[in-house]
PDB file of N, CA and C in Angstrom:
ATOM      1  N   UNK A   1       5.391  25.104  -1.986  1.00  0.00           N
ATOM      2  CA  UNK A   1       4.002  24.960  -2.374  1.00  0.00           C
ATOM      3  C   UNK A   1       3.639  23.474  -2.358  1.00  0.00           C
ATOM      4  N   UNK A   2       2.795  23.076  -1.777  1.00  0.00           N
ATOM      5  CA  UNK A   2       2.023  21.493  -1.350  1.00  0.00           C
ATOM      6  C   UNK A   2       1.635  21.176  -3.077  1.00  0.00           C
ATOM      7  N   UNK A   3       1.801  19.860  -3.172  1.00  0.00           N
ATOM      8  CA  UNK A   3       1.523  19.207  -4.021  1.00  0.00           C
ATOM      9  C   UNK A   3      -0.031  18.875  -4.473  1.00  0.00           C
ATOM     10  N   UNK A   4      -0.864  19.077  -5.838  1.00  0.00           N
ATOM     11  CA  UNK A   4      -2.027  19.096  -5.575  1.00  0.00           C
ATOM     12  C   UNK A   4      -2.399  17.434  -5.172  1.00  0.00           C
ATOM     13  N   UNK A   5      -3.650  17.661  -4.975  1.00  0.00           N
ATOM     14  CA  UNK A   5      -3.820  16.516  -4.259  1.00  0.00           C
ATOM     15  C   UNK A   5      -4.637  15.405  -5.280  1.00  0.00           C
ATOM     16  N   UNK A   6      -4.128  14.147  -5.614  1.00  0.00           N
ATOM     17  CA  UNK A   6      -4.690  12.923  -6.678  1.00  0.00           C
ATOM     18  C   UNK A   6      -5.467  12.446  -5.805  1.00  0.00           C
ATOM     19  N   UNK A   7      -6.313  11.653  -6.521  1.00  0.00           N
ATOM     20  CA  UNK A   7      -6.848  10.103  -6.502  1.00  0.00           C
ATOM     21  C   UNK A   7      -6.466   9.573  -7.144  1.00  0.00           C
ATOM     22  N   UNK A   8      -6.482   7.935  -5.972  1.00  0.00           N
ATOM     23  CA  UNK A   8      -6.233   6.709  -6.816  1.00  0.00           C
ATOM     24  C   UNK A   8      -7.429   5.651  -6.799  1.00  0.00           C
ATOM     25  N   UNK A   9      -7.631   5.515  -8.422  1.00  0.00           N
ATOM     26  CA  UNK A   9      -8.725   4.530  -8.623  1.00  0.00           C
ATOM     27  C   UNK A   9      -8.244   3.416  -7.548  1.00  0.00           C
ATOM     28  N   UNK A  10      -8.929   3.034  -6.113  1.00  0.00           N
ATOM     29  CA  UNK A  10      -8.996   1.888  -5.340  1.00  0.00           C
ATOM     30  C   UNK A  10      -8.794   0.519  -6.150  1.00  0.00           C
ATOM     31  N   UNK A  11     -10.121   0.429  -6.771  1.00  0.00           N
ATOM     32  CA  UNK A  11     -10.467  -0.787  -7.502  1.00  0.00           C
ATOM     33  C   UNK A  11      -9.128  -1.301  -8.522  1.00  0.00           C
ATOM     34  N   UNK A  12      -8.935  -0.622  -9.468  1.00  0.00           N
ATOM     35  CA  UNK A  12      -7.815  -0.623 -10.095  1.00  0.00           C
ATOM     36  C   UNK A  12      -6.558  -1.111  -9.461  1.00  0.00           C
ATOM     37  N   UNK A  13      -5.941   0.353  -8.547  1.00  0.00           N
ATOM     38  CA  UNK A  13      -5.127  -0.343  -8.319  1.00  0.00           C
ATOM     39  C   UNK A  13      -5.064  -1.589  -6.886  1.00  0.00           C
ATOM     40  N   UNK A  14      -5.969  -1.938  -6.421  1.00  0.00           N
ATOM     41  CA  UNK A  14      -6.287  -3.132  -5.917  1.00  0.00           C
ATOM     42  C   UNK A  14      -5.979  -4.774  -6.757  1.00  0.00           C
ATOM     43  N   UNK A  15      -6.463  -4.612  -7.725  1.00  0.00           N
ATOM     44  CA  UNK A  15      -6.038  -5.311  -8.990  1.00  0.00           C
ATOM     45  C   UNK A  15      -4.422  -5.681  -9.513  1.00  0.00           C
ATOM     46  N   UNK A  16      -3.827  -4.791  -9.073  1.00  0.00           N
ATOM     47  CA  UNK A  16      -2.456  -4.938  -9.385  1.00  0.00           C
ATOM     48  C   UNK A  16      -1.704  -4.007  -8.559  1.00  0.00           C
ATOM     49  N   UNK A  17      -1.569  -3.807  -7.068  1.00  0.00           N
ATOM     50  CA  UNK A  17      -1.286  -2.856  -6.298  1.00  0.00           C
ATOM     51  C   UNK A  17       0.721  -3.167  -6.477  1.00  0.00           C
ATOM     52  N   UNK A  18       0.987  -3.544  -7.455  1.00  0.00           N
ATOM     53  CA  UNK A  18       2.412  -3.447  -7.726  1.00  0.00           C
ATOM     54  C   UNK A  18       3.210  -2.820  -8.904  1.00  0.00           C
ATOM     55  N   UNK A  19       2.167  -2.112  -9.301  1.00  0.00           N
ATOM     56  CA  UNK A  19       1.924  -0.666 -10.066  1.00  0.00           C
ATOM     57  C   UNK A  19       1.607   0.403  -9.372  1.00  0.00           C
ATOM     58  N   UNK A  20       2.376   1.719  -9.898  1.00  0.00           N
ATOM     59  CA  UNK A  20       2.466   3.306  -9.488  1.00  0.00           C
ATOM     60  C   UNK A  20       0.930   3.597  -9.922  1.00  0.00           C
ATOM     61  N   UNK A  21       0.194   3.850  -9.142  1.00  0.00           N
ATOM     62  CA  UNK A  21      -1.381   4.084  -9.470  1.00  0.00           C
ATOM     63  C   UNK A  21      -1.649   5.561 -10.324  1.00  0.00           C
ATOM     64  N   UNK A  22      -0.365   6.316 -10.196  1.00  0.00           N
ATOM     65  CA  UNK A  22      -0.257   7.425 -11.063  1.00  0.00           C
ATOM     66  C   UNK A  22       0.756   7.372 -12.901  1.00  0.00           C
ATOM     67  N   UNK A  23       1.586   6.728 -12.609  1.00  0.00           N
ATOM     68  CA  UNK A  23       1.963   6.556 -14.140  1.00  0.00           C
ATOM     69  C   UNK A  23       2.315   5.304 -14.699  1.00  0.00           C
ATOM     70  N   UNK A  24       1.668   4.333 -13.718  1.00  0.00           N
ATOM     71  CA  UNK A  24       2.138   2.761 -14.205  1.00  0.00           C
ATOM     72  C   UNK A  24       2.961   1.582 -13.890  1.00  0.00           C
ATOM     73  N   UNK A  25       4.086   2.476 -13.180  1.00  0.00           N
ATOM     74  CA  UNK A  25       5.874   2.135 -13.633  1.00  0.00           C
ATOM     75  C   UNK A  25       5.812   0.943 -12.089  1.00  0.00           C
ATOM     76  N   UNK A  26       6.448  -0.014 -13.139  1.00  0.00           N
ATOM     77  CA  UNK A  26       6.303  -1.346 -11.720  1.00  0.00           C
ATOM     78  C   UNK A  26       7.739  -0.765 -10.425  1.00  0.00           C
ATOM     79  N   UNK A  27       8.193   0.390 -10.712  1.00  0.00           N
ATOM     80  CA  UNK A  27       9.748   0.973 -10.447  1.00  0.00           C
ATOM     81  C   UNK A  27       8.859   1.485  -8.850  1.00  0.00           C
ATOM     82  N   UNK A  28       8.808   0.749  -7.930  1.00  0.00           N
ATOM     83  CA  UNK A  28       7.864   1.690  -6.589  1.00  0.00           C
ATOM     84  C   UNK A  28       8.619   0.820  -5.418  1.00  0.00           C
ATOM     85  N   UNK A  29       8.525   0.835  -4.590  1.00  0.00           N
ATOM     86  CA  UNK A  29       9.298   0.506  -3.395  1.00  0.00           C
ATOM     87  C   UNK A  29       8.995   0.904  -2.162  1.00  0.00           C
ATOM     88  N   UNK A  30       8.772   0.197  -1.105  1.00  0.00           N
ATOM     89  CA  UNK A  30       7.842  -0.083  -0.084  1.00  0.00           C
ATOM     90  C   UNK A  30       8.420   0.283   1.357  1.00  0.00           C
ATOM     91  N   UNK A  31       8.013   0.900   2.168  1.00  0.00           N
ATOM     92  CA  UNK A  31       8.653   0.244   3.431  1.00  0.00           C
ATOM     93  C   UNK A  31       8.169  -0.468   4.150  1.00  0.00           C
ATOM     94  N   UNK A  32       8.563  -0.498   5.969  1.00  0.00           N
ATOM     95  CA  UNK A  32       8.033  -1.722   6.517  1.00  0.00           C
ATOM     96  C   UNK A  32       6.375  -1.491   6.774  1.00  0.00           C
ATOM     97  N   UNK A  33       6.179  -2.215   7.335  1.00  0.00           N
ATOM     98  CA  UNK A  33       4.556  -1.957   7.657  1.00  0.00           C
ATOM     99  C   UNK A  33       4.665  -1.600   9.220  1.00  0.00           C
ATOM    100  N   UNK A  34       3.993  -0.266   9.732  1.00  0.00           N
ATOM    101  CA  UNK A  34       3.946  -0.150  10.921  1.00  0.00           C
ATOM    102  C   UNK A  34       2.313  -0.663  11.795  1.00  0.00           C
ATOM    103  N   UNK A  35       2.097  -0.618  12.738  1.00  0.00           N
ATOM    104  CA  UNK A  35       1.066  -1.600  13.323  1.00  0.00           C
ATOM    105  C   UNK A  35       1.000  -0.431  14.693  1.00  0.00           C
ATOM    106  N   UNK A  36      -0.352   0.021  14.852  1.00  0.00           N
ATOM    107  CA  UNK A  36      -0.721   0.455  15.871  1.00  0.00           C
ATOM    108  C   UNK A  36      -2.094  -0.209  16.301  1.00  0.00           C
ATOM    109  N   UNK A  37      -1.972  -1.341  17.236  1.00  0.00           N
ATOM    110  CA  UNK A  37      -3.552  -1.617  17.670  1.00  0.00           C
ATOM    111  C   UNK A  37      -3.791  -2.539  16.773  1.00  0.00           C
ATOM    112  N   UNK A  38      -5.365  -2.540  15.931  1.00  0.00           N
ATOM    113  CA  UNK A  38      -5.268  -3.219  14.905  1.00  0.00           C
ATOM    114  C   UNK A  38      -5.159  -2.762  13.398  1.00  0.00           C
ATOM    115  N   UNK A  39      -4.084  -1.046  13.717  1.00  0.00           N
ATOM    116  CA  UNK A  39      -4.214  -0.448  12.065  1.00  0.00           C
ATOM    117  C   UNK A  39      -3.012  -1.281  11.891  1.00  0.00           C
ATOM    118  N   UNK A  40      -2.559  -1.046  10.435  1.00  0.00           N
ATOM    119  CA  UNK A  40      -1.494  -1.512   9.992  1.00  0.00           C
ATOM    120  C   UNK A  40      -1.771  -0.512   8.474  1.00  0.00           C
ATOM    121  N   UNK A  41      -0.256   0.016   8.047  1.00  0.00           N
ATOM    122  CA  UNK A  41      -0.123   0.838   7.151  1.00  0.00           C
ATOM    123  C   UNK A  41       1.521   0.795   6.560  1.00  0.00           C
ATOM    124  N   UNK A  42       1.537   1.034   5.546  1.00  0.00           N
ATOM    125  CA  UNK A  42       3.277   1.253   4.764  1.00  0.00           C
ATOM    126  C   UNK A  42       3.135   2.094   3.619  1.00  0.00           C
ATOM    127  N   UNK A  43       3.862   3.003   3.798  1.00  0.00           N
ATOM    128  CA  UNK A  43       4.324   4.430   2.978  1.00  0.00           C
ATOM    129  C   UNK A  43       5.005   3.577   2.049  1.00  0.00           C
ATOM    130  N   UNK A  44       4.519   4.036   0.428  1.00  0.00           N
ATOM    131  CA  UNK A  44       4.751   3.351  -0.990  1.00  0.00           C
ATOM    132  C   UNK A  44       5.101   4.560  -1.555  1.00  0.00           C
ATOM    133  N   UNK A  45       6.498   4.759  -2.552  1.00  0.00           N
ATOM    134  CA  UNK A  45       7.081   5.423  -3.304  1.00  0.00           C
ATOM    135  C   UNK A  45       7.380   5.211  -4.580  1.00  0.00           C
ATOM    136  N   UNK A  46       6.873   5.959  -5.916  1.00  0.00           N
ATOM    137  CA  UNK A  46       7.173   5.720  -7.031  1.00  0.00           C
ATOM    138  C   UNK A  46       8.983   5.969  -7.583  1.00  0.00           C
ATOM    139  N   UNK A  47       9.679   5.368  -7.694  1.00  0.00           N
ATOM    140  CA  UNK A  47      10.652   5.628  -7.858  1.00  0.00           C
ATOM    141  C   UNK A  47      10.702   6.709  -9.259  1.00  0.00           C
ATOM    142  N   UNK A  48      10.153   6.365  -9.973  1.00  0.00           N
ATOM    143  CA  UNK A  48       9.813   6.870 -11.682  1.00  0.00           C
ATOM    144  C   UNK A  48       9.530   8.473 -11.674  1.00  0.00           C
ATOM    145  N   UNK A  49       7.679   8.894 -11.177  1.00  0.00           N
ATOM    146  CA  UNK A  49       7.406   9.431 -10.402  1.00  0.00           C
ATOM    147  C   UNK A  49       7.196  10.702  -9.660  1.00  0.00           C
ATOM    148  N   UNK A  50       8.305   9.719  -8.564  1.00  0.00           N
ATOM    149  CA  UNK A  50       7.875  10.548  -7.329  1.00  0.00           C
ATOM    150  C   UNK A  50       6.982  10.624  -6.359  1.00  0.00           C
ATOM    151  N   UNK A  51       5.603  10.259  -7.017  1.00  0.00           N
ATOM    152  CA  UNK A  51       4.648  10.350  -5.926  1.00  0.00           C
ATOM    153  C   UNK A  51       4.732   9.051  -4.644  1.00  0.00           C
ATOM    154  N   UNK A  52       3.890   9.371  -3.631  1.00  0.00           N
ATOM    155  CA  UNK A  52       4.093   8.928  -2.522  1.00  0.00           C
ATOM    156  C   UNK A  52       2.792   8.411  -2.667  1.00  0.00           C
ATOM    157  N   UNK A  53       2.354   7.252  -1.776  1.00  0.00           N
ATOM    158  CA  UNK A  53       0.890   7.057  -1.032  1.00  0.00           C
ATOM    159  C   UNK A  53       1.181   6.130   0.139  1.00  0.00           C
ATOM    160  N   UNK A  54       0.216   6.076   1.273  1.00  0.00           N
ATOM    161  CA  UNK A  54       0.184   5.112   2.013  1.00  0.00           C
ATOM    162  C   UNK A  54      -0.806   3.810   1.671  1.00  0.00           C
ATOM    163  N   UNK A  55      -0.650   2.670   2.178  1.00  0.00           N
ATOM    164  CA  UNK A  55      -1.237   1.531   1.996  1.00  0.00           C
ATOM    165  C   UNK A  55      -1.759   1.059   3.188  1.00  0.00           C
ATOM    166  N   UNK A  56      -3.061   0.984   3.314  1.00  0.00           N
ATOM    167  CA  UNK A  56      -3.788   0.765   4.657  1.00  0.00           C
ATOM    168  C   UNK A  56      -4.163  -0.523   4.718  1.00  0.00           C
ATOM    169  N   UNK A  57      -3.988  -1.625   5.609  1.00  0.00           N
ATOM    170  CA  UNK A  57      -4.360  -3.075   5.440  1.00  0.00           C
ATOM    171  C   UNK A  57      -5.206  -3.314   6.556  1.00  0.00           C
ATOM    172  N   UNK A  58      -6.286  -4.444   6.594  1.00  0.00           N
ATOM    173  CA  UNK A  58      -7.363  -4.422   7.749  1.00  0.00           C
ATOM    174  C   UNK A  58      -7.670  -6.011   7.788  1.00  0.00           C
ATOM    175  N   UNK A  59      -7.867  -6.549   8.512  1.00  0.00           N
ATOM    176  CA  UNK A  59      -8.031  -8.084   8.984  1.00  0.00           C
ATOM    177  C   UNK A  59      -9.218  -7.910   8.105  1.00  0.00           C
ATOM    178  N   UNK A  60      -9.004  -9.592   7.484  1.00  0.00           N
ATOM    179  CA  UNK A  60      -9.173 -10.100   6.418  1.00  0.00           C
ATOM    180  C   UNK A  60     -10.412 -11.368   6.679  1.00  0.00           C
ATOM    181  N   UNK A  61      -9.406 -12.176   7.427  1.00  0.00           N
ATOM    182  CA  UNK A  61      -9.920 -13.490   8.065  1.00  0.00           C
ATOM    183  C   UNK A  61      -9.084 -14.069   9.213  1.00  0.00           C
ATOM    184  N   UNK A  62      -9.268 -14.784   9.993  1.00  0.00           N
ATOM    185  CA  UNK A  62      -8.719 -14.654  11.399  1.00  0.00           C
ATOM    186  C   UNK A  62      -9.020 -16.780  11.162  1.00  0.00           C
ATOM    187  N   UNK A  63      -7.795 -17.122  11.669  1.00  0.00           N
ATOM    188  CA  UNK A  63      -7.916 -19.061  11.427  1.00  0.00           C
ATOM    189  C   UNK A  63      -7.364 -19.619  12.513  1.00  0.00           C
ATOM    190  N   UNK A  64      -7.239 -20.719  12.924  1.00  0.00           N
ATOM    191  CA  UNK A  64      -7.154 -21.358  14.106  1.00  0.00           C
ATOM    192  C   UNK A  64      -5.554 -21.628  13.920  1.00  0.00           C
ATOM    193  N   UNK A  65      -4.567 -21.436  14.425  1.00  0.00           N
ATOM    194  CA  UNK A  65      -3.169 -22.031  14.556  1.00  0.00           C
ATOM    195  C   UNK A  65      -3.168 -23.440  14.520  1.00  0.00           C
ATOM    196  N   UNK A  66      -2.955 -24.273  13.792  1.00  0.00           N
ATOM    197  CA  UNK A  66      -3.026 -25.723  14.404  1.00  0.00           C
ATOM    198  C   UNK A  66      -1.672 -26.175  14.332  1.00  0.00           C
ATOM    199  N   UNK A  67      -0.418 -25.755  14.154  1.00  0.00           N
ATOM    200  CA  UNK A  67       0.621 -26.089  13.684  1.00  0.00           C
ATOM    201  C   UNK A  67       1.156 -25.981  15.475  1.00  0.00           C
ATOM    202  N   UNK A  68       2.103 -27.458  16.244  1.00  0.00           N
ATOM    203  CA  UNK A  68       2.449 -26.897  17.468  1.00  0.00           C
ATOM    204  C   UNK A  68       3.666 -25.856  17.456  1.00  0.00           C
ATOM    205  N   UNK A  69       3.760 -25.403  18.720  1.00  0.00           N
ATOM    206  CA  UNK A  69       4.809 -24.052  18.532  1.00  0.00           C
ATOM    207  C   UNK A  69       5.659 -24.705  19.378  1.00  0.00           C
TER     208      UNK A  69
END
């Protein structure tokens, strides 16, 4: 049987996205970030829990390299 389905206050946990947006617990653990195009996303696990969410990231600000390579 599928798990019912939460929300997570955005705002909130935006604020401190190194908290379990469901019971608190700083106990959560990340994987890598995968990148298709210009998505970028990483599957977040409450160790405490249990619950799962993904983390969706989106260009921010874009700056000139000035450092030589």
């Amino acid at each position: 049987m599928p798990k019912d389905k939460k929300e997570i206050d955005l705002e909130k946990y935006l604020k401190n996205p190194d908290l379990c947006p469901f019971c608190g617990s700083e106990d959560i653990t990340a994987g890598h970030v995968d990148c298709i195009d210009i998505k970028a996303w990483r599957n977040v696990r409450c160790i405490s829990c249990k619950e799962e969410w993904v983390e969706e990231f989106t260009i921010t600000n874009v700056k000139v390299n000035t450092e030589d390579l």
